[in-house]
PDB file of N, CA and C in Angstrom:
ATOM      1  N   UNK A   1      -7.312 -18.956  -9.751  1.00  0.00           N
ATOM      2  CA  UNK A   1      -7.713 -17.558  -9.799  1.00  0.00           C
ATOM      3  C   UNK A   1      -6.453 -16.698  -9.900  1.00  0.00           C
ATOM      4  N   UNK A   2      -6.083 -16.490 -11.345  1.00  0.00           N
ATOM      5  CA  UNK A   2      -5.120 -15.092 -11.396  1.00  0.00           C
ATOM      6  C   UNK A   2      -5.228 -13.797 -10.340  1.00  0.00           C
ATOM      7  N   UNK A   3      -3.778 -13.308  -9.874  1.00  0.00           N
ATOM      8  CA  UNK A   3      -3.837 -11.861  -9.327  1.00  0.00           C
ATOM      9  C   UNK A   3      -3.772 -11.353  -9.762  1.00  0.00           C
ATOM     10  N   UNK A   4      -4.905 -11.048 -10.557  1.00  0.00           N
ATOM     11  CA  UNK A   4      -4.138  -9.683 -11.853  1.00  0.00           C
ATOM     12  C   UNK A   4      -5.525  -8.855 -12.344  1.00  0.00           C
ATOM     13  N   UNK A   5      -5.437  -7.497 -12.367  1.00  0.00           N
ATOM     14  CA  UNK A   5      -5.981  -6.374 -12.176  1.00  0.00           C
ATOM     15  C   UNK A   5      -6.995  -6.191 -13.982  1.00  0.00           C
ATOM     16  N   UNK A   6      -8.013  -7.026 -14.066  1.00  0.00           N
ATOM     17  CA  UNK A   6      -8.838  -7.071 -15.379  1.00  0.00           C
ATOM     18  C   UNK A   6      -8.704  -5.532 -16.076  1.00  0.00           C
ATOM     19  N   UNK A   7      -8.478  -4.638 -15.713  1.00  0.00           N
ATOM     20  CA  UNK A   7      -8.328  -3.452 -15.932  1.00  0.00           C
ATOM     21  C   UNK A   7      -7.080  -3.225 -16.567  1.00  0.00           C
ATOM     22  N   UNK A   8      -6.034  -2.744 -15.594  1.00  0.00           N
ATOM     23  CA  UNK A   8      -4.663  -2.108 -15.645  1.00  0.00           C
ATOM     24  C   UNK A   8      -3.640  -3.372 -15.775  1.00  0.00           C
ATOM     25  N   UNK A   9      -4.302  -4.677 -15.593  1.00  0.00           N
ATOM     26  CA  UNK A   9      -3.440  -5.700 -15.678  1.00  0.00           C
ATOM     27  C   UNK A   9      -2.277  -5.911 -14.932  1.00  0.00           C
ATOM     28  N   UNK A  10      -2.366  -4.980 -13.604  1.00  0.00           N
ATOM     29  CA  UNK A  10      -1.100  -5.110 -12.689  1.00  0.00           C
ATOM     30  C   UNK A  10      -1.169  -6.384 -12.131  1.00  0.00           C
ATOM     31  N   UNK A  11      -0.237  -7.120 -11.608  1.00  0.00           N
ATOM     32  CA  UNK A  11      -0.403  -8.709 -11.078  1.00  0.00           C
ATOM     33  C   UNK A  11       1.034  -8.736 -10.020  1.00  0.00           C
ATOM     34  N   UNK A  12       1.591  -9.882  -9.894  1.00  0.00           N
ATOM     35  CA  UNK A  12       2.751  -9.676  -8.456  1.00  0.00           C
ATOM     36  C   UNK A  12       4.057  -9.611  -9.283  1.00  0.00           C
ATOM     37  N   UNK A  13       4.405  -9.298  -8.306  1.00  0.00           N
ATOM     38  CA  UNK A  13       5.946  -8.385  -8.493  1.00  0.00           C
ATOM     39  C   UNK A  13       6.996  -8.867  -7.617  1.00  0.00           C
ATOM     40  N   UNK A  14       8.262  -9.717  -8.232  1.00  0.00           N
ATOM     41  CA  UNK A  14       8.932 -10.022  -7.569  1.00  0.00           C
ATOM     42  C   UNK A  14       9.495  -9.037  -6.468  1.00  0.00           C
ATOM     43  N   UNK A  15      10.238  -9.680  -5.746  1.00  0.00           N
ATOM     44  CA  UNK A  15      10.854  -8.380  -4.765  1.00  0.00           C
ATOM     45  C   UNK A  15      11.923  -9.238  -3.669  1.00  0.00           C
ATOM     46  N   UNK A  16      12.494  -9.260  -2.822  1.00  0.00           N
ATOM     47  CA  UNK A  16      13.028  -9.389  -1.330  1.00  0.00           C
ATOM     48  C   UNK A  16      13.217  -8.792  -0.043  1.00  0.00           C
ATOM     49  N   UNK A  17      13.012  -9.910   0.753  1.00  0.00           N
ATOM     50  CA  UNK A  17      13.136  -9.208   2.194  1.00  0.00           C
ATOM     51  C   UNK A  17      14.254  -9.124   2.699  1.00  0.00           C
ATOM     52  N   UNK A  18      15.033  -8.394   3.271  1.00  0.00           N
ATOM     53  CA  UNK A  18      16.566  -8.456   3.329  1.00  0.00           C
ATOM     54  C   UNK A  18      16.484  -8.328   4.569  1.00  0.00           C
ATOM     55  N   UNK A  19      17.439  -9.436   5.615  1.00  0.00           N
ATOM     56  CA  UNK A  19      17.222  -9.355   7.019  1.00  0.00           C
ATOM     57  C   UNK A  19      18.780  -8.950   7.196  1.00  0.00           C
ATOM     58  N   UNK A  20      18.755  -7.763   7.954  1.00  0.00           N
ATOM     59  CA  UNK A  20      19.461  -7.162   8.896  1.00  0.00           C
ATOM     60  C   UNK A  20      20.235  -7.562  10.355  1.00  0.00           C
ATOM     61  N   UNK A  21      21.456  -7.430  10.635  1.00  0.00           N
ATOM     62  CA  UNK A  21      21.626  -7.571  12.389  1.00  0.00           C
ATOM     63  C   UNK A  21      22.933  -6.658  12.334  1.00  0.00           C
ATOM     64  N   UNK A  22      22.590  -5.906  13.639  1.00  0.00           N
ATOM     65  CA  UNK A  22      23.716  -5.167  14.471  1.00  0.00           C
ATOM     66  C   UNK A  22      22.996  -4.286  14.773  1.00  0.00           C
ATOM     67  N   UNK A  23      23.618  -3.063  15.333  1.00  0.00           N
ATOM     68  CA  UNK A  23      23.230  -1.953  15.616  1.00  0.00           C
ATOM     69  C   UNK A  23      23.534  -0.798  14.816  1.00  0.00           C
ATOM     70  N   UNK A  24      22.939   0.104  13.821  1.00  0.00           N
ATOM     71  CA  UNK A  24      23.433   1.127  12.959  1.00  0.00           C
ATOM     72  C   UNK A  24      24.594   1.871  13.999  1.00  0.00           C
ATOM     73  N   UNK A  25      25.377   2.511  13.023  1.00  0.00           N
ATOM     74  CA  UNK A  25      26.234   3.514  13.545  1.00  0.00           C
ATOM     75  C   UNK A  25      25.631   5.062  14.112  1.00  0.00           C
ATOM     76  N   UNK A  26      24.592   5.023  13.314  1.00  0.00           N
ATOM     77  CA  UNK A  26      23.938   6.499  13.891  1.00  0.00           C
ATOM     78  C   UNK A  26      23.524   6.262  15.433  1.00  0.00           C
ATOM     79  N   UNK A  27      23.297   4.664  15.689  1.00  0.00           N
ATOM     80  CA  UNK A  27      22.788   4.550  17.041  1.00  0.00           C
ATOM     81  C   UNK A  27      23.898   4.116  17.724  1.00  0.00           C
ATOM     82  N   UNK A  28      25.185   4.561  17.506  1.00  0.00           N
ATOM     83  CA  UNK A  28      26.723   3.981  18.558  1.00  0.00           C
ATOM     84  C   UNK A  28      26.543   2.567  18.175  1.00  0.00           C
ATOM     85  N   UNK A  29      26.502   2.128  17.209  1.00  0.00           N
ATOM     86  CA  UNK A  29      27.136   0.056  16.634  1.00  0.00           C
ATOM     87  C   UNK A  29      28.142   0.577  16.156  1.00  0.00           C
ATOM     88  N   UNK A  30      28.360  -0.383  15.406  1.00  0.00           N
ATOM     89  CA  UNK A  30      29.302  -0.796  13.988  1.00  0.00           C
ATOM     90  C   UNK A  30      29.120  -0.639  12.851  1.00  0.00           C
ATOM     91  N   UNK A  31      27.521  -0.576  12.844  1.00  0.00           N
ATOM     92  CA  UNK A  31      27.106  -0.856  11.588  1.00  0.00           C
ATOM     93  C   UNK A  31      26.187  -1.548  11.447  1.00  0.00           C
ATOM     94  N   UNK A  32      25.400  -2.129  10.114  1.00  0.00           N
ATOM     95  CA  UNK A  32      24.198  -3.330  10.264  1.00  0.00           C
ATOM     96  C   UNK A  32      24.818  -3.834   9.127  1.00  0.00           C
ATOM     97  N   UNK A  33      24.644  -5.528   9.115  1.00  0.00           N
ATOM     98  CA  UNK A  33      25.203  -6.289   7.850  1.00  0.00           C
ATOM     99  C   UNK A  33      24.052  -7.054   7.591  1.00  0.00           C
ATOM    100  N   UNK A  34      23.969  -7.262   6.071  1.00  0.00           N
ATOM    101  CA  UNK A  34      22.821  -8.202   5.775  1.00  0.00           C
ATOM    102  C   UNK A  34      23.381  -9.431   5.886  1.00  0.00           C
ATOM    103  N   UNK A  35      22.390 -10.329   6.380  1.00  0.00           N
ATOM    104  CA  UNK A  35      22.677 -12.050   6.794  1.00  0.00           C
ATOM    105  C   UNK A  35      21.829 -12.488   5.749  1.00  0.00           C
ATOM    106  N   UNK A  36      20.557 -12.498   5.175  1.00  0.00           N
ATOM    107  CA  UNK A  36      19.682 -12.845   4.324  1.00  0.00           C
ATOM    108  C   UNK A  36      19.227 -12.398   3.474  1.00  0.00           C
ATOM    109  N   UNK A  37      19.083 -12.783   2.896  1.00  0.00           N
ATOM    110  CA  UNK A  37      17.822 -11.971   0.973  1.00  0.00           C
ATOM    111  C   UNK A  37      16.842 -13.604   0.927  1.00  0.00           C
ATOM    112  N   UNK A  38      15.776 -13.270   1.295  1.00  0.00           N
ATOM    113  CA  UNK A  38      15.066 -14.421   1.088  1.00  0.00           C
ATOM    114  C   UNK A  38      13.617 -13.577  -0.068  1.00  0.00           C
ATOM    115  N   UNK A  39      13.822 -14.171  -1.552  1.00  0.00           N
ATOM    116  CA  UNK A  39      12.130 -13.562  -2.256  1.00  0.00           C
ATOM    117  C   UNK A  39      11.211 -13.919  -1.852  1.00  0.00           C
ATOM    118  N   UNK A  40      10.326 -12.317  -2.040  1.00  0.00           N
ATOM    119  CA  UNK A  40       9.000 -12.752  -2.131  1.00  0.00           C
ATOM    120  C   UNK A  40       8.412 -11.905  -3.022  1.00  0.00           C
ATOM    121  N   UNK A  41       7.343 -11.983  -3.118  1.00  0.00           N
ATOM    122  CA  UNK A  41       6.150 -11.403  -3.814  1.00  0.00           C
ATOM    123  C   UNK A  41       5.167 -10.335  -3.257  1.00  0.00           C
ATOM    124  N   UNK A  42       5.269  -9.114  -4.152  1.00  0.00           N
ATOM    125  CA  UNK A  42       4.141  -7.863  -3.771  1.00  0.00           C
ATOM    126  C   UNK A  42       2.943  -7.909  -4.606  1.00  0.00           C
ATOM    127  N   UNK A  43       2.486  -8.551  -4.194  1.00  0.00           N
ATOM    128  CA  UNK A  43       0.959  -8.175  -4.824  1.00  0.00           C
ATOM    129  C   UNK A  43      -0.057  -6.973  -4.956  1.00  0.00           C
ATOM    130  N   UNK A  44      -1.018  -6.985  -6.050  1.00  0.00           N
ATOM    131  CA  UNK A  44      -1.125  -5.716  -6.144  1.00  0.00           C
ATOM    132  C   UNK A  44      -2.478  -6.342  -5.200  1.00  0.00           C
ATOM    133  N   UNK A  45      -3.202  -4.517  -4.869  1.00  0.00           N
ATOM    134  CA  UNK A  45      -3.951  -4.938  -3.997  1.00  0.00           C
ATOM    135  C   UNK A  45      -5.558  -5.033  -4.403  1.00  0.00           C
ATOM    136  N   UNK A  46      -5.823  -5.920  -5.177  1.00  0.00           N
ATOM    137  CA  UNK A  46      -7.024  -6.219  -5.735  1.00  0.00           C
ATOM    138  C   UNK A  46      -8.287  -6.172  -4.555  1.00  0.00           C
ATOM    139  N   UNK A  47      -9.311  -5.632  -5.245  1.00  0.00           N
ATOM    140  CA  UNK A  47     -10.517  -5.429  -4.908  1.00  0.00           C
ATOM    141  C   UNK A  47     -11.733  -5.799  -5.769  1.00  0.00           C
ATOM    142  N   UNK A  48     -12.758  -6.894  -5.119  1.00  0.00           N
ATOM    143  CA  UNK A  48     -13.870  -7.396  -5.907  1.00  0.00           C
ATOM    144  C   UNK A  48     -15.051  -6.655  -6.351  1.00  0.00           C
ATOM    145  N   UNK A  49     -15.149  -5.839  -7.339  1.00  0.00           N
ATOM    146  CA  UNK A  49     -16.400  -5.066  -7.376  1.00  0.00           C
ATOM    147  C   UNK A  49     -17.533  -4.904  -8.161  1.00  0.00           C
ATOM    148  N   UNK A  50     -18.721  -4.856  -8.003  1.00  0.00           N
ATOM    149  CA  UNK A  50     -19.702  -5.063  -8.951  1.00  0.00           C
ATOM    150  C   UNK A  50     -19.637  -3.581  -9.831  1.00  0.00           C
ATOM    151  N   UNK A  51     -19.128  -3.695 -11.202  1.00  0.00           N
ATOM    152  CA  UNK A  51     -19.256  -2.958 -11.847  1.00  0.00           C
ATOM    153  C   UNK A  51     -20.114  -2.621 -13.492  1.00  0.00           C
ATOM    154  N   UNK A  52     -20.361  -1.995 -14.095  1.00  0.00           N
ATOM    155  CA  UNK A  52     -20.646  -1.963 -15.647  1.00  0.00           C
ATOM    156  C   UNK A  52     -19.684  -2.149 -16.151  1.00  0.00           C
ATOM    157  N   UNK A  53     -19.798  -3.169 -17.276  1.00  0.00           N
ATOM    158  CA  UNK A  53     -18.788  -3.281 -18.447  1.00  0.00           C
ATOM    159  C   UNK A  53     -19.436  -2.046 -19.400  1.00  0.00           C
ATOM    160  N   UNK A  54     -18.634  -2.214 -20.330  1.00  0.00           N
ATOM    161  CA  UNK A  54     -18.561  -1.511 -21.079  1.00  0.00           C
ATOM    162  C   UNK A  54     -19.986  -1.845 -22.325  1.00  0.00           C
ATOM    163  N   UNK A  55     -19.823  -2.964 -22.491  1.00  0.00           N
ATOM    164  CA  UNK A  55     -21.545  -3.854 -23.281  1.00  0.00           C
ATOM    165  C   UNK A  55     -22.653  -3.574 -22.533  1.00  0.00           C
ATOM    166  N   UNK A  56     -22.438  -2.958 -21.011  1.00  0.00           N
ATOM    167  CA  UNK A  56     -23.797  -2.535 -20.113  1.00  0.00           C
ATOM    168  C   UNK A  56     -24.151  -3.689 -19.301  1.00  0.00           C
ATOM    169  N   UNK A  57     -23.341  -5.019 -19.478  1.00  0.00           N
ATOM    170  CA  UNK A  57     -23.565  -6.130 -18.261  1.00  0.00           C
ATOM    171  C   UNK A  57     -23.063  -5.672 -17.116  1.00  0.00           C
ATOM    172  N   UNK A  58     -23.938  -5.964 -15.785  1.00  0.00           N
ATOM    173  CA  UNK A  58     -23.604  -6.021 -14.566  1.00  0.00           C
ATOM    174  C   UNK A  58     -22.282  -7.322 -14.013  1.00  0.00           C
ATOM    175  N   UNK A  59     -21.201  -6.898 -14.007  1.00  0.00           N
ATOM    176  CA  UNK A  59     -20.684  -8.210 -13.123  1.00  0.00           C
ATOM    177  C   UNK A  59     -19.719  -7.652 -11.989  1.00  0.00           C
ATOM    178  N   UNK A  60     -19.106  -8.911 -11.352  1.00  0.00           N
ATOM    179  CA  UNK A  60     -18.281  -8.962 -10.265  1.00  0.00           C
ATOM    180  C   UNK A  60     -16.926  -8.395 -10.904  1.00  0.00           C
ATOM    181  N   UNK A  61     -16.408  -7.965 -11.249  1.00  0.00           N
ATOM    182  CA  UNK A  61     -14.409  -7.737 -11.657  1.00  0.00           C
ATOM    183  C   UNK A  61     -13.564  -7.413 -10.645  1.00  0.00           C
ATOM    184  N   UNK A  62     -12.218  -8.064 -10.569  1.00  0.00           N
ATOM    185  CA  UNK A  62     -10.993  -7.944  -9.675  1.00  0.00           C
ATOM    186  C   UNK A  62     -10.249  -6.762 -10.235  1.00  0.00           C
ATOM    187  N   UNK A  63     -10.011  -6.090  -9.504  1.00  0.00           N
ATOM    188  CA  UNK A  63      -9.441  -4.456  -9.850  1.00  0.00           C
ATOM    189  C   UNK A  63      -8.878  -4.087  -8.593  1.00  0.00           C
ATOM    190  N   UNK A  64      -7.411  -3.327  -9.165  1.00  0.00           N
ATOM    191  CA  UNK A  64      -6.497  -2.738  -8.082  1.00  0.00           C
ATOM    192  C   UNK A  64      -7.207  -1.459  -7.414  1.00  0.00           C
ATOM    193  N   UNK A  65      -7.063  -1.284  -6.323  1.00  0.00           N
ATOM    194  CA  UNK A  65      -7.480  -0.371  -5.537  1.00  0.00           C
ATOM    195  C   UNK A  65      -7.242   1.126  -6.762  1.00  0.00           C
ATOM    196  N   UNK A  66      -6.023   1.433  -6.906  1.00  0.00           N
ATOM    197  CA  UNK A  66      -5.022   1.979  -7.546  1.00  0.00           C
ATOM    198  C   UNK A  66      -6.531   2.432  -8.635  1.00  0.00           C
ATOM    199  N   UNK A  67      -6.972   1.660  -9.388  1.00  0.00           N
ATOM    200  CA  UNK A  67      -7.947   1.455 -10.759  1.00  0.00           C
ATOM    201  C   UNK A  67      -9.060   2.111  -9.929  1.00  0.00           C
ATOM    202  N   UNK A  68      -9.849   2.255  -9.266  1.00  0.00           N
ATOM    203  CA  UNK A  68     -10.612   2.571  -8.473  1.00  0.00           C
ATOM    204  C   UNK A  68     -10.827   3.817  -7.885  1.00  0.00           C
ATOM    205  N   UNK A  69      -9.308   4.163  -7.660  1.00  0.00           N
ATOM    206  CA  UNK A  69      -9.051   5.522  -6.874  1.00  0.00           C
ATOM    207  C   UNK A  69      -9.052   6.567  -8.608  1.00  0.00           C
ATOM    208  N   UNK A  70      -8.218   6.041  -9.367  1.00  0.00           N
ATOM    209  CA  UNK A  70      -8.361   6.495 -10.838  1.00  0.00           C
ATOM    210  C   UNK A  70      -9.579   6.650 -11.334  1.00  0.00           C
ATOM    211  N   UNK A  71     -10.915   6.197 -10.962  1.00  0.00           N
ATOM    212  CA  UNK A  71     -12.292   6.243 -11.371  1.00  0.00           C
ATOM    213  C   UNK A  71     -12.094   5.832 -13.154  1.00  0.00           C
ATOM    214  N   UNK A  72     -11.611   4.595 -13.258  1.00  0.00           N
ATOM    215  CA  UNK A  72     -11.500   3.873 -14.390  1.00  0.00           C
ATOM    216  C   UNK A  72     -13.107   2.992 -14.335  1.00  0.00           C
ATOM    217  N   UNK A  73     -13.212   2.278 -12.720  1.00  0.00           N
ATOM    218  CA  UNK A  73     -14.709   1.504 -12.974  1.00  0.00           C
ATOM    219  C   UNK A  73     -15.821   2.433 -12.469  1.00  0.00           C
ATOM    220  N   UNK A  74     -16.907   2.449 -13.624  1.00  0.00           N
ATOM    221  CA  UNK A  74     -18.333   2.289 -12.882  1.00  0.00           C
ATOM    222  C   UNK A  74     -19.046   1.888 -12.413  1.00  0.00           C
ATOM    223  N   UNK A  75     -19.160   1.601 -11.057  1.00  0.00           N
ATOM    224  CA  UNK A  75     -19.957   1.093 -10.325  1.00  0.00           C
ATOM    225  C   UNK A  75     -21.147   1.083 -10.336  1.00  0.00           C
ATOM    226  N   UNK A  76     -21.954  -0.304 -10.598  1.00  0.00           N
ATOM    227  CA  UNK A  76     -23.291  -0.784 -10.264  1.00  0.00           C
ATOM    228  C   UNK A  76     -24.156  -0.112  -9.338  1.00  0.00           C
ATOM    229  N   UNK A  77     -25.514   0.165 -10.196  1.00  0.00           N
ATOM    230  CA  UNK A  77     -25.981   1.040  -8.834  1.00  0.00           C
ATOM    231  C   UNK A  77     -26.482  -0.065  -7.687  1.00  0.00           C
ATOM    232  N   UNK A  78     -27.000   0.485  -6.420  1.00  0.00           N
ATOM    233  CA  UNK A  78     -27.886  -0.800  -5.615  1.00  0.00           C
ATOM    234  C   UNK A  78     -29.035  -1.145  -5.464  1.00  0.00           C
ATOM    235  N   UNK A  79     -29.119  -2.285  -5.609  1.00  0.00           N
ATOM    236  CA  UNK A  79     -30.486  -2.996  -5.943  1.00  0.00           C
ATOM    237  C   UNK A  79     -31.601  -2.444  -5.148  1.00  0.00           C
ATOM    238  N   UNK A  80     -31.945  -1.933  -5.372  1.00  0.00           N
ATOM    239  CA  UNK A  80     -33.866  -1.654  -4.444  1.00  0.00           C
ATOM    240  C   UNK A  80     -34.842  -2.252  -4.493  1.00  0.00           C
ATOM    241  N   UNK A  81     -35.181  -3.452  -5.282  1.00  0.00           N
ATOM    242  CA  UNK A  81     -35.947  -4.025  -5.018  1.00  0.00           C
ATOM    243  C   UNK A  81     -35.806  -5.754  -4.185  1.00  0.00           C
ATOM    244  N   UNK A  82     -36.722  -5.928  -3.663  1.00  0.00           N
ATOM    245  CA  UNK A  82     -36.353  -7.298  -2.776  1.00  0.00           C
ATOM    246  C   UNK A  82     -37.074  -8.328  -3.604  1.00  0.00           C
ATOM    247  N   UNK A  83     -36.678  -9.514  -3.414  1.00  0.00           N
ATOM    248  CA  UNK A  83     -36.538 -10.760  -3.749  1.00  0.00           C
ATOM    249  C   UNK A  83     -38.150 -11.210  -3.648  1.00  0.00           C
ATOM    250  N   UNK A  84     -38.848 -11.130  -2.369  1.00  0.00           N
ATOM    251  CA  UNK A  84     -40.205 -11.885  -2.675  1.00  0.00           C
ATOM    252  C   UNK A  84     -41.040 -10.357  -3.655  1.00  0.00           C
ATOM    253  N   UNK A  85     -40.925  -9.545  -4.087  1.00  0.00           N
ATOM    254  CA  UNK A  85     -41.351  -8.253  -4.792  1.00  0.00           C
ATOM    255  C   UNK A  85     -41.118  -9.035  -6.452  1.00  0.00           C
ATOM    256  N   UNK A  86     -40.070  -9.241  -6.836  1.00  0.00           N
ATOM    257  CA  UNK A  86     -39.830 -10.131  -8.026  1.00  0.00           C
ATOM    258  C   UNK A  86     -40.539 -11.105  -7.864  1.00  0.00           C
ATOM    259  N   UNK A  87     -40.654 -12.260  -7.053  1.00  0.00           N
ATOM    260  CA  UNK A  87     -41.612 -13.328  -7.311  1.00  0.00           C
ATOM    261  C   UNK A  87     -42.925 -13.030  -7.243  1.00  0.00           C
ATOM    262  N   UNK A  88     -43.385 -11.683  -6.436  1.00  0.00           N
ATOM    263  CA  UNK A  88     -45.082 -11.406  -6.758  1.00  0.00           C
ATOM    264  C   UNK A  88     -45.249 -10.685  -8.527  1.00  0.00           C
ATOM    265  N   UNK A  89     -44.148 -10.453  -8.660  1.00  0.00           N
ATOM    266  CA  UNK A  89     -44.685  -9.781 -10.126  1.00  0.00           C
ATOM    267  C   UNK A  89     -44.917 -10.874 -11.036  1.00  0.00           C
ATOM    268  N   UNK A  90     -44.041 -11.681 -10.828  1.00  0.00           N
ATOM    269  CA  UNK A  90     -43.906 -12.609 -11.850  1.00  0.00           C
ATOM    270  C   UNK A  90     -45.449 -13.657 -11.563  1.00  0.00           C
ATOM    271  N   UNK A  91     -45.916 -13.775 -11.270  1.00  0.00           N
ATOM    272  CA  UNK A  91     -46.584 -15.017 -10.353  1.00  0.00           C
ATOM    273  C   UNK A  91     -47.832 -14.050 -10.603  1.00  0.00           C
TER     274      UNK A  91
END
């Protein structure tokens, strides 16, 4: 399963954590020196949502929050009818 945003196509992003020791000078140290750079990865922050495509199918799509707050997806309306209601119609 790709991390990556079906929409905007954002996905992870290298990056590093840089570990620190001492005491800054603003707080009476010496100073702070980096001891480490170890990478990692920022991911974007995907969200699963039932939306309309664009053809008018209902499905599930992975989309960045980011895509969402942009009102790029339309959201599926919610179902109102229940499950044994479909099997009496049909039947």
């Amino acid at each position: 399963m790709a991390r990556i945003c079906e929409l905007t196509g954002k996905g992870p992003r290298k990056g590093s954590i840089i570990w620190r020791s001492g005491k800054s000078k603003k707080s009476g140290g010496i100073g702070t020196h980096v001891t480490a750079i170890t990478k990692r990865r920022f991911f974007a922050n995907l969200q699963r949502v039932k939306a309309i495509m664009p053809s008018g199918e209902v499905r599930y799509v992975r989309v960045a929050a980011s895509a969402l707050k942009k009102g790029l997806v339309t959201k599926a309306p919610k179902r109102t009818w229940k499950k044994e209601d479909a099997a009496a119609k049909k039947a």
